[in-house]
C-alpha atoms as a PDB file:
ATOM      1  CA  UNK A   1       8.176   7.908  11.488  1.00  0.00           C
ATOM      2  CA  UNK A   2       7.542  11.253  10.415  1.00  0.00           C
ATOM      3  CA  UNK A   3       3.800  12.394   9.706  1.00  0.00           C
ATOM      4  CA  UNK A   4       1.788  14.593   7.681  1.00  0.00           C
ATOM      5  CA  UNK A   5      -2.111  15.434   7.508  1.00  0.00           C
ATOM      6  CA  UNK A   6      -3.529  14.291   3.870  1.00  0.00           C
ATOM      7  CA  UNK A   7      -3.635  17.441   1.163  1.00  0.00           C
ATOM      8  CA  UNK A   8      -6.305  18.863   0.372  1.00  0.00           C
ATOM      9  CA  UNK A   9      -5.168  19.005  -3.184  1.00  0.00           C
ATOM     10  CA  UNK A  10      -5.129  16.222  -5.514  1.00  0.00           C
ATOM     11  CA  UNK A  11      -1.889  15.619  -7.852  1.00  0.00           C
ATOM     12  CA  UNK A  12      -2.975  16.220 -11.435  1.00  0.00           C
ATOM     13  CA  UNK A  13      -2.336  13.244 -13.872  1.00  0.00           C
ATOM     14  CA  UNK A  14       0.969  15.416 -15.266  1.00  0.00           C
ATOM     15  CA  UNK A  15       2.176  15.095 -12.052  1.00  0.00           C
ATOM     16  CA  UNK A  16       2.123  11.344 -12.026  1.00  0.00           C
ATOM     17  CA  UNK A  17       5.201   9.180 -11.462  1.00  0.00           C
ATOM     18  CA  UNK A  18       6.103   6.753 -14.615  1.00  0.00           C
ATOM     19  CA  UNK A  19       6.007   3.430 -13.560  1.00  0.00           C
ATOM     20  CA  UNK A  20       9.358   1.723 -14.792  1.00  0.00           C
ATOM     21  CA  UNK A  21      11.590  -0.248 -12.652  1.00  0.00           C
ATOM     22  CA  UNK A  22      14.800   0.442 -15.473  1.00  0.00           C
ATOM     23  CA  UNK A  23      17.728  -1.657 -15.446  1.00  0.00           C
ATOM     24  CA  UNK A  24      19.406   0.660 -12.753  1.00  0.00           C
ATOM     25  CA  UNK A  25      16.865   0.638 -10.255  1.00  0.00           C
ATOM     26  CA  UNK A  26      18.009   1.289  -6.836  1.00  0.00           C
ATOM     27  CA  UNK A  27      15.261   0.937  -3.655  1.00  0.00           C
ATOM     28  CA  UNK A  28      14.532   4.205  -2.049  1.00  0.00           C
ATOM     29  CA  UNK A  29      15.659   4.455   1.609  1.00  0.00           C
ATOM     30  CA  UNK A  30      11.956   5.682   2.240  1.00  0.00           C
ATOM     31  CA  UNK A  31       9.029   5.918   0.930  1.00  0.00           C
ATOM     32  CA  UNK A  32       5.183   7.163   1.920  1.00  0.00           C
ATOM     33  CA  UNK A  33       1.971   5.629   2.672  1.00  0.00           C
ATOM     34  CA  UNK A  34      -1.478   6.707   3.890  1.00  0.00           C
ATOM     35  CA  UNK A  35      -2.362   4.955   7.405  1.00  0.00           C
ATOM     36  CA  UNK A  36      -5.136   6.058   9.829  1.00  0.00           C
ATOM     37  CA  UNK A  37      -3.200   6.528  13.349  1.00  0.00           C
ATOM     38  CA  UNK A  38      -6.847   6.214  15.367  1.00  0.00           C
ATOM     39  CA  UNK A  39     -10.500   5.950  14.670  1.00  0.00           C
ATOM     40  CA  UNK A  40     -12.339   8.834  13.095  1.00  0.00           C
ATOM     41  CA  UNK A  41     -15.678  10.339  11.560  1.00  0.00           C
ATOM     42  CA  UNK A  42     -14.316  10.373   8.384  1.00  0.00           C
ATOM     43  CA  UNK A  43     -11.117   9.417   5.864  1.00  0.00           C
ATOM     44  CA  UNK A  44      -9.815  12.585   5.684  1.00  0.00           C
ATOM     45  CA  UNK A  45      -9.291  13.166   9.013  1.00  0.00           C
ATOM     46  CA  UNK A  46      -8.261  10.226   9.769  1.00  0.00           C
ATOM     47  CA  UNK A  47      -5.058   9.533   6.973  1.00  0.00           C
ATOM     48  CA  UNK A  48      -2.267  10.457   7.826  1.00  0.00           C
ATOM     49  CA  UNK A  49       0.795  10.466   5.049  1.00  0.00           C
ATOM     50  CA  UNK A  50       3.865   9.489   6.792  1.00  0.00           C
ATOM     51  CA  UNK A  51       7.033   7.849   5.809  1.00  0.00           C
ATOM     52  CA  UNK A  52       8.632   4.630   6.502  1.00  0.00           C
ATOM     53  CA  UNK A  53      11.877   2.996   5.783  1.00  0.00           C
ATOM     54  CA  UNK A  54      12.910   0.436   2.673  1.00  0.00           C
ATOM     55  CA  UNK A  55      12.795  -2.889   3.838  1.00  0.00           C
ATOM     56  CA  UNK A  56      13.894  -6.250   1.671  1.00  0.00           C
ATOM     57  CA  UNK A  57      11.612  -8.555   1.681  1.00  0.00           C
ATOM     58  CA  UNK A  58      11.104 -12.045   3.729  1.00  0.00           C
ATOM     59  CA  UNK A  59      11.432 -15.103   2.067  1.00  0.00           C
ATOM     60  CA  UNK A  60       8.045 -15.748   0.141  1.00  0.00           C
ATOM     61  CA  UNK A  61       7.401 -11.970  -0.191  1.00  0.00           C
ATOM     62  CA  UNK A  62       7.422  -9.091  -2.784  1.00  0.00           C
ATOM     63  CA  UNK A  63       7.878  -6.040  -2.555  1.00  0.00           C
ATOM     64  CA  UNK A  64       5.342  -4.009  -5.443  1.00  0.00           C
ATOM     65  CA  UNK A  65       5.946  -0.382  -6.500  1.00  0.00           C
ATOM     66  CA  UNK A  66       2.032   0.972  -6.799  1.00  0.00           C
ATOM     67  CA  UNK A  67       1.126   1.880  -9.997  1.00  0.00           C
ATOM     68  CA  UNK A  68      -2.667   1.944  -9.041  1.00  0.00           C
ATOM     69  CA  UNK A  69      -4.724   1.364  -6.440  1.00  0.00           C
ATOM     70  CA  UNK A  70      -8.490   0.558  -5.992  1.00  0.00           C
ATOM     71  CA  UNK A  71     -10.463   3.029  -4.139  1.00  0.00           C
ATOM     72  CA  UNK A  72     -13.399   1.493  -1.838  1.00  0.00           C
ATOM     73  CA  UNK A  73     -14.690   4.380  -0.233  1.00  0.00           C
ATOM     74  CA  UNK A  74     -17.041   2.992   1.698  1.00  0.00           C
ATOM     75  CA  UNK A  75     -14.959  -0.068   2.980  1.00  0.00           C
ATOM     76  CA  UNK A  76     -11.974   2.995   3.635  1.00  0.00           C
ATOM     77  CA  UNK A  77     -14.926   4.574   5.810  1.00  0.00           C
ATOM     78  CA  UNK A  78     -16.049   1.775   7.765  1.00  0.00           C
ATOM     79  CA  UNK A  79     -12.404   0.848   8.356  1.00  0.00           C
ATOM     80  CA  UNK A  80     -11.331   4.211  10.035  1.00  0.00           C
ATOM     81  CA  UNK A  81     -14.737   4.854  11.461  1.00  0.00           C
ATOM     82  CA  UNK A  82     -13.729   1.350  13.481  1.00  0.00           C
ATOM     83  CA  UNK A  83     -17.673   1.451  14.053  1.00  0.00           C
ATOM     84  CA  UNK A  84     -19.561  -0.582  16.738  1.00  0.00           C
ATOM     85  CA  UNK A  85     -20.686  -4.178  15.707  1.00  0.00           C
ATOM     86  CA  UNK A  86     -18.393  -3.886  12.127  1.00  0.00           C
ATOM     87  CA  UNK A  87     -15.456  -6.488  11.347  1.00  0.00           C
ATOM     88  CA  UNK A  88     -13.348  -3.004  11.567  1.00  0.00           C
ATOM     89  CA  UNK A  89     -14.421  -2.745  15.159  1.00  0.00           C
ATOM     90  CA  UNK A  90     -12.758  -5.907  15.676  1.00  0.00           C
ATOM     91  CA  UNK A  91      -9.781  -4.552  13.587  1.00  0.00           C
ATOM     92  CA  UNK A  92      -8.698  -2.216  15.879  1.00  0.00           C
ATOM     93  CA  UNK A  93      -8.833  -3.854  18.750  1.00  0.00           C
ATOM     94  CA  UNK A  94      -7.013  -6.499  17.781  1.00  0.00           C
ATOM     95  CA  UNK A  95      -4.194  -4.766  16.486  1.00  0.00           C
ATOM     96  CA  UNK A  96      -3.969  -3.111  20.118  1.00  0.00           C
ATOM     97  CA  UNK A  97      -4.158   0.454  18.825  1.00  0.00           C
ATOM     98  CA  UNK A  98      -1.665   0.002  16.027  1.00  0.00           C
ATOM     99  CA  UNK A  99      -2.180   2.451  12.849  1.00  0.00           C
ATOM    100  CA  UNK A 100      -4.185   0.702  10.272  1.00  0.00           C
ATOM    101  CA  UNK A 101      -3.017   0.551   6.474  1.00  0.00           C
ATOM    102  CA  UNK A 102      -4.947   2.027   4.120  1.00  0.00           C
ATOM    103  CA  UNK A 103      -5.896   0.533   0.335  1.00  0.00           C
ATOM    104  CA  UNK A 104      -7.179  -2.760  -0.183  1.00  0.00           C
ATOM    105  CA  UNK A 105      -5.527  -3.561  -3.580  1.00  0.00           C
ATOM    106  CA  UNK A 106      -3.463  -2.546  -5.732  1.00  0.00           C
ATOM    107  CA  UNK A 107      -1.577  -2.675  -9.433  1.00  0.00           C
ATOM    108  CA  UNK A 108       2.015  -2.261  -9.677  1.00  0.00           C
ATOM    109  CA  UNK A 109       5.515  -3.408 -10.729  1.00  0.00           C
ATOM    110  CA  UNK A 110       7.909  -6.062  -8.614  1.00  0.00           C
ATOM    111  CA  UNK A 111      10.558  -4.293  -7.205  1.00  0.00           C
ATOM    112  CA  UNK A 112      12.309  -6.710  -5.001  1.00  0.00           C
ATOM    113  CA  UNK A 113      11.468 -10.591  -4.698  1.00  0.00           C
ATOM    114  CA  UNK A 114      12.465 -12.504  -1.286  1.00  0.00           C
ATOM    115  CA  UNK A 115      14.136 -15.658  -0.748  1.00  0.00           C
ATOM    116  CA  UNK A 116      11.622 -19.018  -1.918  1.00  0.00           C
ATOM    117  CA  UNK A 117       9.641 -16.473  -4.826  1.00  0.00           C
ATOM    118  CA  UNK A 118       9.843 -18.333  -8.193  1.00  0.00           C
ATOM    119  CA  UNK A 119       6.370 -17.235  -9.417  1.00  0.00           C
ATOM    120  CA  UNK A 120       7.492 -13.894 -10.055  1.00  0.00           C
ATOM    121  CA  UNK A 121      10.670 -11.528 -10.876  1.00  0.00           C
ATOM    122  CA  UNK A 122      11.767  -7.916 -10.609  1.00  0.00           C
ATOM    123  CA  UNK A 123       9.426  -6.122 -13.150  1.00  0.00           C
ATOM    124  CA  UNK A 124       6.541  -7.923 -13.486  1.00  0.00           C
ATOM    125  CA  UNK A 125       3.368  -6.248 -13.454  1.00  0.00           C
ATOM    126  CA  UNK A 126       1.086  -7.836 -10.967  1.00  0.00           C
ATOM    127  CA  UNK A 127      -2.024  -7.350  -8.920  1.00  0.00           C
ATOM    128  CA  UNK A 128      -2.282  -7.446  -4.987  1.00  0.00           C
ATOM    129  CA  UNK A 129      -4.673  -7.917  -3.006  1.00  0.00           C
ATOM    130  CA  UNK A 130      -4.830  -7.216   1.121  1.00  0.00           C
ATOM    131  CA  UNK A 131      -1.953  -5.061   0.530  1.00  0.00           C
ATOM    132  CA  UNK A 132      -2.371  -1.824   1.859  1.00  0.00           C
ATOM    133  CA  UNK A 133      -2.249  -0.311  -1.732  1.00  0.00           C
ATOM    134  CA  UNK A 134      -1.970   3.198  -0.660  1.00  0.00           C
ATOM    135  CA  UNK A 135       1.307   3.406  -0.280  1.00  0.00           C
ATOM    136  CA  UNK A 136       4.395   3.807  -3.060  1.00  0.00           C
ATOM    137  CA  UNK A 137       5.455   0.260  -1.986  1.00  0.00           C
ATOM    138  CA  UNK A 138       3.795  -2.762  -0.462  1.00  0.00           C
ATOM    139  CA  UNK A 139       5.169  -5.893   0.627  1.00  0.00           C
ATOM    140  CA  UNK A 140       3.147  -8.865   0.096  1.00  0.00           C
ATOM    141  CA  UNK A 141       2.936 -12.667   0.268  1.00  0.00           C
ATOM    142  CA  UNK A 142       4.347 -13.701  -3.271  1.00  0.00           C
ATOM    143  CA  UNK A 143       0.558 -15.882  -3.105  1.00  0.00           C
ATOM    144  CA  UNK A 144      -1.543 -12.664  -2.773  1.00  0.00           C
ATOM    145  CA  UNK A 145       0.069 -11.352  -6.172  1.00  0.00           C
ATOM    146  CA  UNK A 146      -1.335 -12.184  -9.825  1.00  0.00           C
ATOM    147  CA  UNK A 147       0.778 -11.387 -12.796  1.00  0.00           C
ATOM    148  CA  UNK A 148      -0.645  -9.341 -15.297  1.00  0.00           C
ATOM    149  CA  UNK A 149       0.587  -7.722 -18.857  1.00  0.00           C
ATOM    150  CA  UNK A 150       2.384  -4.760 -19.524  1.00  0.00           C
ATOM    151  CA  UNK A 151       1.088  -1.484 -17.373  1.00  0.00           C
ATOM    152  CA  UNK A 152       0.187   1.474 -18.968  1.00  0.00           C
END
């Protein structure tokens, strides 16, 4: 997994991808998300942009390209402070040291639906929640998905 620190510079709106799946859509190979390796003082030194491989998803999954994704700042702070007596305190440990995902929700398009996932189909716009939403992709429960109208 290769990584990167976070730039300082933020993308304009020009530079923003448009969010169509097309009838020729073809799943990257990779793909990047933010994820905070250890605890920190602050967000910025703690996300880290890395990439990670394509993978299909598991039966009742989704996998959602990001359109969107909500920005919490102070629930992204307490999660990579990790700080004494918080729930996120308790999130690191458990996961053993493990990165954590960053992004709590998210607004995107279905890219790829596993095995069992009737509710939904390649190209729906949908909302996720508890998905790690800053990230191109995110796989999710098919459950943890709502389907909304057209994006844009």
């Amino acid at each position: 997994m290769a990584a990167a620190k976070l730039p300082s510079a933020v993308a304009s709106a020009a530079a923003l991808p448009t969010f169509s799946l097309g009838p020729s859509f073809t799943p990257p190979q990779t793909f990047t998300r933010l994820l905070a390796p250890a605890p920190a003082p602050d967000f910025r030194s703690a996300a880290v942009l890395t990439t990670v491989p394509w993978s299909d998803p598991a039966p009742g999954e989704v996998v959602v390209r990001i359109a969107y994704a909500g920005v919490n700042g102070g629930c992204e702070t307490f999660r990579v402070r990790a700080e004494a007596g918080t729930p996120f305190e308790r999130n690191w440990a458990a996961g053993g040291g493990a990165p954590v995902l960053l992004g709590a929700e998210g607004v995107g398009l279905v890219a790829a639906v596993g095995a069992s996932v009737s509710s939904l189909a390649v190209g729906d716009a949908v909302s996720v929640a508890g998905a790690n939403a800053f990230s191109q992709y995110v796989t999710a429960p098919a459950g943890r998905c709502t389907k909304l109208g057209p994006l844009g």
